[in-house]
C-alpha atoms as a PDB file:
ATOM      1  CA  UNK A   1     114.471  -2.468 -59.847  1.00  0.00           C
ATOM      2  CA  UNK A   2     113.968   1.332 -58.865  1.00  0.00           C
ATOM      3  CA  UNK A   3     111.434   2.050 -61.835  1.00  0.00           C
ATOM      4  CA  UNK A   4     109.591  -1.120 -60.094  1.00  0.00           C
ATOM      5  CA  UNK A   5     110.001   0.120 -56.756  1.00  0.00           C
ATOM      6  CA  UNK A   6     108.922   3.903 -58.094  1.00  0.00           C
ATOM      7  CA  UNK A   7     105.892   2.123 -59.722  1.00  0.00           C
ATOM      8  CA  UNK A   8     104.243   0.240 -56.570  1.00  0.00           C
ATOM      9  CA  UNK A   9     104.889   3.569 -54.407  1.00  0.00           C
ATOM     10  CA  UNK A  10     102.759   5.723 -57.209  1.00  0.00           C
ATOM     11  CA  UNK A  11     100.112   3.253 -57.612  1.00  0.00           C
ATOM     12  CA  UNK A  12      99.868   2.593 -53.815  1.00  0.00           C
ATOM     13  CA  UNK A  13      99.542   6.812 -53.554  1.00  0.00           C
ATOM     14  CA  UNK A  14      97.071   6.527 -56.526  1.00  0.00           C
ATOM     15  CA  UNK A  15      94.880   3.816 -54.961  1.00  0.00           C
ATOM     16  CA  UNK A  16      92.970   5.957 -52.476  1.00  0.00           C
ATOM     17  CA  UNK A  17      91.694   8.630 -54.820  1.00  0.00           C
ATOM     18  CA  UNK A  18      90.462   6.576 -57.212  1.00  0.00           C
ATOM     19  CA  UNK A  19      88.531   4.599 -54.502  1.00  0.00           C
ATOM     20  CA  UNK A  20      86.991   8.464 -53.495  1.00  0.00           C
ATOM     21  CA  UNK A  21      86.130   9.255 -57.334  1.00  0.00           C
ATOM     22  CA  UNK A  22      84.548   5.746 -58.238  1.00  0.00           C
ATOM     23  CA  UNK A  23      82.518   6.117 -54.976  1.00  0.00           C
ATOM     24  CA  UNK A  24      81.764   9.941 -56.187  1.00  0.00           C
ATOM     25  CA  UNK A  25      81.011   8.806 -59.589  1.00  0.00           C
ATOM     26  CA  UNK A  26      78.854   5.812 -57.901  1.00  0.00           C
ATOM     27  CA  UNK A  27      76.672   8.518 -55.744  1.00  0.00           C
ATOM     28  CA  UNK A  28      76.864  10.918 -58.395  1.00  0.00           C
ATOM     29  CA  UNK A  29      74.531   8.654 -60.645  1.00  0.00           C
ATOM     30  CA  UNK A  30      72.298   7.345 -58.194  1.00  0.00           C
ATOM     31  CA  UNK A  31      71.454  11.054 -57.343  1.00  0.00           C
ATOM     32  CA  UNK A  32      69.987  11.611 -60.727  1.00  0.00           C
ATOM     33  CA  UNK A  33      69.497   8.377 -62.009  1.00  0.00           C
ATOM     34  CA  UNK A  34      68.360   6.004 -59.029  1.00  0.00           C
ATOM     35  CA  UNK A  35      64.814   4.904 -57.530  1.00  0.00           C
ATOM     36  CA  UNK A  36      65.174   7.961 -55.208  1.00  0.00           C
ATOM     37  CA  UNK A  37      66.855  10.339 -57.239  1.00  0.00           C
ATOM     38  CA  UNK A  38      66.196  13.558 -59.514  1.00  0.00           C
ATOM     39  CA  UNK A  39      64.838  11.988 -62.460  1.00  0.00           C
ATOM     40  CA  UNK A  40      62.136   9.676 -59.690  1.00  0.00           C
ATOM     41  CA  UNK A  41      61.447  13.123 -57.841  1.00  0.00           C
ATOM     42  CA  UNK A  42      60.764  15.037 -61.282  1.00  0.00           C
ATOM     43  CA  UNK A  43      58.496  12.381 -62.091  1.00  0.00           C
ATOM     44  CA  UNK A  44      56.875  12.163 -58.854  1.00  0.00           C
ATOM     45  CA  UNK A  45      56.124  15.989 -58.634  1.00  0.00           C
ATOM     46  CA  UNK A  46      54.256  15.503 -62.391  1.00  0.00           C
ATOM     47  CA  UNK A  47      52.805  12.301 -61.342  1.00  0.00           C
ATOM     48  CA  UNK A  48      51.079  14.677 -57.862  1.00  0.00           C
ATOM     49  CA  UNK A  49      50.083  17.309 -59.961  1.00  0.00           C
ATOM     50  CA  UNK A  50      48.075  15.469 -62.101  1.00  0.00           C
ATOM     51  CA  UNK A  51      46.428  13.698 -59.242  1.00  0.00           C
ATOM     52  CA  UNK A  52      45.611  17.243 -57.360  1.00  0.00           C
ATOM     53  CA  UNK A  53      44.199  18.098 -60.224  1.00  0.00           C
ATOM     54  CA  UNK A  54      42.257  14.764 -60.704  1.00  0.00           C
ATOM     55  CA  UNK A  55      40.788  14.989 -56.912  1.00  0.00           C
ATOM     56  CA  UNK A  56      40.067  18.443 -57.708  1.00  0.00           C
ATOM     57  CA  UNK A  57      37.582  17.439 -60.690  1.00  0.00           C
ATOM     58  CA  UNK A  58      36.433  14.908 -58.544  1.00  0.00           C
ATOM     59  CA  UNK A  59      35.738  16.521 -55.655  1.00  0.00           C
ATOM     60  CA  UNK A  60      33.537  19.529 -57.840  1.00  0.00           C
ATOM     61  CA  UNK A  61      31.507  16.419 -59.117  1.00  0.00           C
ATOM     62  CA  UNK A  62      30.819  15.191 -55.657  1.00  0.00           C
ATOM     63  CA  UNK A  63      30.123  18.586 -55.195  1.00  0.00           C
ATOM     64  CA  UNK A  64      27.447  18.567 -57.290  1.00  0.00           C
ATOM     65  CA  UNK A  65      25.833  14.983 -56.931  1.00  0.00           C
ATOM     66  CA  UNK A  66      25.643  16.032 -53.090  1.00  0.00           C
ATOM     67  CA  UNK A  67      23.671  19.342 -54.382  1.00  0.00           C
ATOM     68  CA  UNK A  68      21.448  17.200 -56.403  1.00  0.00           C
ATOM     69  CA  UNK A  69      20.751  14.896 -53.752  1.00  0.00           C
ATOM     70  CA  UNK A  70      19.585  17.642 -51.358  1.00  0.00           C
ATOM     71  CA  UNK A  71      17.269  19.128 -53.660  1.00  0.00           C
ATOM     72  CA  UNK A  72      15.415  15.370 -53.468  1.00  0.00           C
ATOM     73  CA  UNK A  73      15.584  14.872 -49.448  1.00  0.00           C
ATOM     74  CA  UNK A  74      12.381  13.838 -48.588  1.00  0.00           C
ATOM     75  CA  UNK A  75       9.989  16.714 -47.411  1.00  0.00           C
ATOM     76  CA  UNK A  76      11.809  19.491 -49.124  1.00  0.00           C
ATOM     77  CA  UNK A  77      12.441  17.647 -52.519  1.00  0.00           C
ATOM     78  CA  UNK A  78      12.809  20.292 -55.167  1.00  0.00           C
ATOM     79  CA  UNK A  79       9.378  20.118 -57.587  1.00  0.00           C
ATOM     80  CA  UNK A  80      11.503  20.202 -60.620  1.00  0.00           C
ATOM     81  CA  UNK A  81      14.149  18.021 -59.630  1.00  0.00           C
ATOM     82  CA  UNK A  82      11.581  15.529 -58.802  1.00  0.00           C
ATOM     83  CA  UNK A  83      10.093  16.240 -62.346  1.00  0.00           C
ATOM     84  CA  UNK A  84      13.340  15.615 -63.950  1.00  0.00           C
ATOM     85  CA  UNK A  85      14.229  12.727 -62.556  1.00  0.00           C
ATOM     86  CA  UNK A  86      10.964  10.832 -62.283  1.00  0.00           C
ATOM     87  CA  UNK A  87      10.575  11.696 -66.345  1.00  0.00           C
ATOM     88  CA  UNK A  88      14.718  10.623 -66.546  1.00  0.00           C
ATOM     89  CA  UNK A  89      14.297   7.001 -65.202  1.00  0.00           C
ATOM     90  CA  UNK A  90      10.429   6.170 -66.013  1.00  0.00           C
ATOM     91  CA  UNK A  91      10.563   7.221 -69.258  1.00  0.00           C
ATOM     92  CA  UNK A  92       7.263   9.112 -69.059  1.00  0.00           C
ATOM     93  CA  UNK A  93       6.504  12.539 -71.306  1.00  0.00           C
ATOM     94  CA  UNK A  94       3.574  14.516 -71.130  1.00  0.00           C
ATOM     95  CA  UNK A  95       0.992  14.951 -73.817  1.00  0.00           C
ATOM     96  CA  UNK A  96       2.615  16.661 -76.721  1.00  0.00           C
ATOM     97  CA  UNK A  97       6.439  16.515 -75.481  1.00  0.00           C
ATOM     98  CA  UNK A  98       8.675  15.485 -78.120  1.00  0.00           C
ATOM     99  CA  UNK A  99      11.035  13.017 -76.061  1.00  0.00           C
ATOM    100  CA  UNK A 100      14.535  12.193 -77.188  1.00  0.00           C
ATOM    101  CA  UNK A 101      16.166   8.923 -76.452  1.00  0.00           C
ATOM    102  CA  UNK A 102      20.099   8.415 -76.557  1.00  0.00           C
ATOM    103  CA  UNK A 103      21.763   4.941 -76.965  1.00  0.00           C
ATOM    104  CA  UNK A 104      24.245   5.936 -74.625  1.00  0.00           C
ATOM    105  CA  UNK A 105      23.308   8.115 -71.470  1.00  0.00           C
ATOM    106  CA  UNK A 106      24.514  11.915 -71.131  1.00  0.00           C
ATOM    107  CA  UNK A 107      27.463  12.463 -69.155  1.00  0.00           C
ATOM    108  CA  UNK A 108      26.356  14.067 -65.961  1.00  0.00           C
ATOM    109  CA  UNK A 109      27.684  17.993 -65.541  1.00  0.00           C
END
């Protein structure tokens, strides 16, 4: 009857800290393993870099269609811009101009 009674008192003293380190164990891997934790934040920081650098190359193309565009605002439209892109989308060619088609058009840079 003691080694019973001796039993129920340890477990009862046991009961409380093993509550505490299943609920630190529980925390523990959400921290790196959950929706929010360090594995998801790792991920997200990679996942922002490569879309900085995305609206970066983006943004320098825009760049560059908006300088394009200016040089072809009526009444200040650039004479060779003009040239170039008349001769781009009406297919024309001066006498003696060797003109080179591609199947697939040029990628813009």
């Amino acid at each position: 009857m003691q080694f019973m009674r001796t039993l129920q008192d340890r477990s009862r003293a046991l009961i409380m800290p093993m509550i505490a380190t299943l609920c630190l164990a529980y925390l523990g891997y959400h921290t790196i393993q959950g929706d929010r934790g360090l594995r998801a934040w790792v991920s997200l920081r990679t996942q922002l870099v490569e879309v900085k650098y995305e609206q970066a190359r983006i943004k320098q193309k825009h760049d560059w269609l908006v300088h394009k565009a200016s040089l072809l605002r009526r009444g200040k439209a650039d004479r060779d811009m003009l040239d170039e892109a008349l001769r781009r989308h009406l297919h024309l060619g001066r006498k003696g101009e060797i003109v080179i088609r591609y199947r697939k058009p040029l990628p813009i840079n």
